[in-house]
Protein backbone atom coordinates (compact mmCIF):
# COMPACT_ATOMS: atom_id res chain seq x y z
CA UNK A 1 0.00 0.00 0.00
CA UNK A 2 1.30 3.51 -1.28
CA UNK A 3 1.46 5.51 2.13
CA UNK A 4 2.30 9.16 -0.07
CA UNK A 5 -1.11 9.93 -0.58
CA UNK A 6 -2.33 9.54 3.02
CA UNK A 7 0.65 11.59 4.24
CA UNK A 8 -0.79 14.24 1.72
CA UNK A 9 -4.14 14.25 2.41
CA UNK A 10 -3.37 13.41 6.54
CA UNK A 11 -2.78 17.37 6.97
CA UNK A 12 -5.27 18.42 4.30
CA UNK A 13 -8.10 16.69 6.63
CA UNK A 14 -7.47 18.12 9.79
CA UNK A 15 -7.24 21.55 8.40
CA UNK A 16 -10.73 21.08 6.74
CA UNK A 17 -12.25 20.15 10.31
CA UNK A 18 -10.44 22.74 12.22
CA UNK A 19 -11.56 25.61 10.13
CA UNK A 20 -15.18 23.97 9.83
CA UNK A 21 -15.10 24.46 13.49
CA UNK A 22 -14.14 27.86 13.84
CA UNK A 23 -16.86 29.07 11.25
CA UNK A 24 -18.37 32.08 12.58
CA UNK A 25 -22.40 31.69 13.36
CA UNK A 26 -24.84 32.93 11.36
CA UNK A 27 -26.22 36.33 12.20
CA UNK A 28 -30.03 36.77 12.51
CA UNK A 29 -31.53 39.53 12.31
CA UNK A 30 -35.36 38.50 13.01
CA UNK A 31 -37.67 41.53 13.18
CA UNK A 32 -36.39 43.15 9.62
CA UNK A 33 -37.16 39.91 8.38
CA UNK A 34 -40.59 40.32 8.48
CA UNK A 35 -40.09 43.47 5.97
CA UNK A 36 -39.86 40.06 3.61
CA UNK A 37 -42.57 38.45 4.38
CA UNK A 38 -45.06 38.25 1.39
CA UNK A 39 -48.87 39.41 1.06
CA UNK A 40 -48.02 42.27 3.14
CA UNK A 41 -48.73 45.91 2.78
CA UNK A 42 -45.67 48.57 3.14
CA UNK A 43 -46.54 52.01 4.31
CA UNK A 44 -43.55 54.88 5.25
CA UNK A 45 -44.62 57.34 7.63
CA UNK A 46 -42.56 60.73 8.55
CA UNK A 47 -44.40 61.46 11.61
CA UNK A 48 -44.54 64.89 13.01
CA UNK A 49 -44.00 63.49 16.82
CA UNK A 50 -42.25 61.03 18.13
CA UNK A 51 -42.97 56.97 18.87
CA UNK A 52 -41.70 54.73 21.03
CA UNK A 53 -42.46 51.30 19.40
CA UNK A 54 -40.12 47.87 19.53
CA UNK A 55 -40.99 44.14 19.85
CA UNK A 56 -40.60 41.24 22.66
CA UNK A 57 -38.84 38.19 21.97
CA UNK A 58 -37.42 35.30 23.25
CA UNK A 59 -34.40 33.55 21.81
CA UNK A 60 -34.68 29.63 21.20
CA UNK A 61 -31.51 28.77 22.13
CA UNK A 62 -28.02 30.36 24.29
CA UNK A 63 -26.76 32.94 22.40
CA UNK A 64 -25.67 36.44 22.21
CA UNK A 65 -27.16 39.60 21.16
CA UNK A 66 -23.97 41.38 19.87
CA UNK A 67 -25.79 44.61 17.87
CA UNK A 68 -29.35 46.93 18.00
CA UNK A 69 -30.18 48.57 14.11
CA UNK A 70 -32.38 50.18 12.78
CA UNK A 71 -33.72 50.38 9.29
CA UNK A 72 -35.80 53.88 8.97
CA UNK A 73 -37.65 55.85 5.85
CA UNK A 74 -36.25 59.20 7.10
CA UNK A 75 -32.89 60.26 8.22
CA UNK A 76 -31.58 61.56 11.75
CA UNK A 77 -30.23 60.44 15.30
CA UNK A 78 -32.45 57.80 17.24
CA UNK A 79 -32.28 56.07 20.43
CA UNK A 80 -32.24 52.09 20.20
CA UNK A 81 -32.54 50.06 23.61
CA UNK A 82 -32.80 46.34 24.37
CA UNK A 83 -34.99 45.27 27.00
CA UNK A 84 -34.68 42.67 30.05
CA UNK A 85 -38.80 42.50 30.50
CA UNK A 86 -38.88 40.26 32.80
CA UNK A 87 -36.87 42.39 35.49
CA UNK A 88 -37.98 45.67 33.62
CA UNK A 89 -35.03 47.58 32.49
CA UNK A 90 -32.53 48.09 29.61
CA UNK A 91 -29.65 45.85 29.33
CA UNK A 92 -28.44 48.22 26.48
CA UNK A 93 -28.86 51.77 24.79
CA UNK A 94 -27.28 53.10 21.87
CA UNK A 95 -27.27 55.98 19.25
CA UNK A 96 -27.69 55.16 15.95
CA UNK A 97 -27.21 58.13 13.13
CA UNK A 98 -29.29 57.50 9.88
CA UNK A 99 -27.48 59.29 7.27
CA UNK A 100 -29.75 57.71 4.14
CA UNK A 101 -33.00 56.86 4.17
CA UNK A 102 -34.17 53.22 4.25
CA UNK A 103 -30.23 51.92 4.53
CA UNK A 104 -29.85 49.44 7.53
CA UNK A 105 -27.69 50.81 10.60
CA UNK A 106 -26.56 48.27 13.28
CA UNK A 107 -24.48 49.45 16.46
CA UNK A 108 -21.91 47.22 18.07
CA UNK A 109 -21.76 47.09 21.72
CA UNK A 110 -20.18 44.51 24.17
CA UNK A 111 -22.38 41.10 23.60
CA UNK A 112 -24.95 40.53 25.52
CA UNK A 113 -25.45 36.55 26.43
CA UNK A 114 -29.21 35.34 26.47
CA UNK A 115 -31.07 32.93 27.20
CA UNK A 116 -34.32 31.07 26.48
CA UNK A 117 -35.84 31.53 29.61
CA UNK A 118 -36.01 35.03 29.05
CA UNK A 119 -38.21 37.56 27.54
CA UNK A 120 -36.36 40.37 26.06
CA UNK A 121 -37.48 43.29 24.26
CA UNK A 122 -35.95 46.13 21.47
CA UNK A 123 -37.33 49.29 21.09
CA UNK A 124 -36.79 52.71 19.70
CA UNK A 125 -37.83 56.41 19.57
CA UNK A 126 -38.38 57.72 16.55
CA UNK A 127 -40.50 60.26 14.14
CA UNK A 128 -40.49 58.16 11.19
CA UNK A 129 -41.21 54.45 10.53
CA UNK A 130 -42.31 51.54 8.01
CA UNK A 131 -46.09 50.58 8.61
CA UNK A 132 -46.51 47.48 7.41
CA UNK A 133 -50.29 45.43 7.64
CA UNK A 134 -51.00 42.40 6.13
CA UNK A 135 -52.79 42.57 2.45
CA UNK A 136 -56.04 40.96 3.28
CA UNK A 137 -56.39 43.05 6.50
CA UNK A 138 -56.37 40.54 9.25
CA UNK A 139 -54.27 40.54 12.25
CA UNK A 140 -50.68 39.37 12.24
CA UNK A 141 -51.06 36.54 14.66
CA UNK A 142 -48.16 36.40 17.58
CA UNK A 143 -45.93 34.62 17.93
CA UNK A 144 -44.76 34.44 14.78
CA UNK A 145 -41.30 32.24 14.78
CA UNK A 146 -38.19 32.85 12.96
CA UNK A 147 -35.16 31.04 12.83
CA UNK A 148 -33.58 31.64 15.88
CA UNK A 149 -36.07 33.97 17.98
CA UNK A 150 -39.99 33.67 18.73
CA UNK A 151 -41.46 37.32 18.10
CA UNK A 152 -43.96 37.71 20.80
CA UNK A 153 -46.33 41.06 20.44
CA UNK A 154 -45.54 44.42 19.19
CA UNK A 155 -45.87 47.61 21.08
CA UNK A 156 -45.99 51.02 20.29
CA UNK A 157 -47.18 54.28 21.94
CA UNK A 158 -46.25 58.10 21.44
CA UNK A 159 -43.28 59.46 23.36
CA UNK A 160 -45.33 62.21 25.41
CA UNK A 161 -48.00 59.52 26.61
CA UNK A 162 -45.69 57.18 28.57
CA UNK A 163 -43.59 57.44 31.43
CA UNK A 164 -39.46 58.17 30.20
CA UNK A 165 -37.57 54.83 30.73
CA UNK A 166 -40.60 52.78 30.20
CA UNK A 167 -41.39 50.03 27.08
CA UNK A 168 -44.54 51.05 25.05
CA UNK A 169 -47.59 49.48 26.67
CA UNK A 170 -50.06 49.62 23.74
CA UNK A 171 -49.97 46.24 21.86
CA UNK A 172 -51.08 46.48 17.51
CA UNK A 173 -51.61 43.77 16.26
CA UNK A 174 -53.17 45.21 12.86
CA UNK A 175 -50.20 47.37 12.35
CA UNK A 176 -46.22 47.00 12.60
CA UNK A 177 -43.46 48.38 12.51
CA UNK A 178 -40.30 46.45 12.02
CA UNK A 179 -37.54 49.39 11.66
CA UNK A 180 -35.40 48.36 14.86
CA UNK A 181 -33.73 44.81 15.38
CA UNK A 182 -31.31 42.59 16.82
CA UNK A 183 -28.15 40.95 15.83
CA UNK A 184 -28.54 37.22 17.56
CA UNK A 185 -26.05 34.53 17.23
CA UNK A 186 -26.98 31.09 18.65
CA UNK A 187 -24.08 29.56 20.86
């Protein structure tokens, strides 16, 4: 038996398997996604005050949360904040500029590891946002599952009728607005 080969493809192997292991996780970003969904209806709105509006979710799996974006039909400087819910306060808050209208813009900040066990929320403030309803006018029924995350309900109230440092409290159904998100990695 010729040995040469095997010497060859010895090294060739175990450099296949170690960088097949150190492939980095796919990124999900799950509220945008439903911008893709099909038989809905997509509305802009420029609205002349501010809303607070943002989703809860719960991951399916260990991961990290490792950015908060935004993807907005008007330009300016918003804040972005993820949510613990189920102790009530913001595990993160960032600034994100939008320079161009309707261009994604995701802020790093120092990962945040999750959990299944725990409901977590993203919000923003802003004066512009995408509406989106579904074609044939029904609800959107909750939760609606993506890969890695399980949306749960969307809220969404105006700035000067809650309390500052609390998550919107009025749930829509009918109505969405997916313009803020989450980067989650699964572990």
């Amino acid at each position: 038996m010729n040995v040469k080969p095997l010497i060859f493809l010895l090294p060739l192997a175990a450099l296949f398997v170690t960088c097949k292991k150190d492939d980095p996780k796919p990124e999900e970003k799950p509220i945008l996604s439903l911008l893709q969904q099909s038989s809905i209806v997509i509305d802009t709105v420029a609205a002349p005050v501010e809303w607070v509006y943002g989703f809860t979710f719960k991951v399916k799996s260990d991961g990290i949360i490792t950015k908060i974006g935004m993807k907005l039909p008007v330009t300016g400087t918003y804040t972005a904040k993820l949510w613990d819910m189920d102790e009530n306060k913001v595990i993160r808050e960032v600034t994100l500029i939008g320079a161009s209208v309707h261009q994604e813009v995701f802020e790093d900040f120092d990962d945040v590891a999750v959990n299944e066990a725990m409901t977590l929320g993203v919000s923003i403030t802003a004066n512009g946002y995408y509406k989106i309803s579904k074609a044939d006018a029904t609800p959107f029924a909750f939760p609606i599952q993506t890969t890695g995350t399980t949306i749960l309900s969307f809220h969404e109230d105006k700035l000067s009728d809650i309390p500052s440092g609390i998550f919107p409290l009025t749930i829509n159904q009918q109505e969405l607005s997916p313009c803020v998100d989450v980067v989650f990695i699964d572990q």
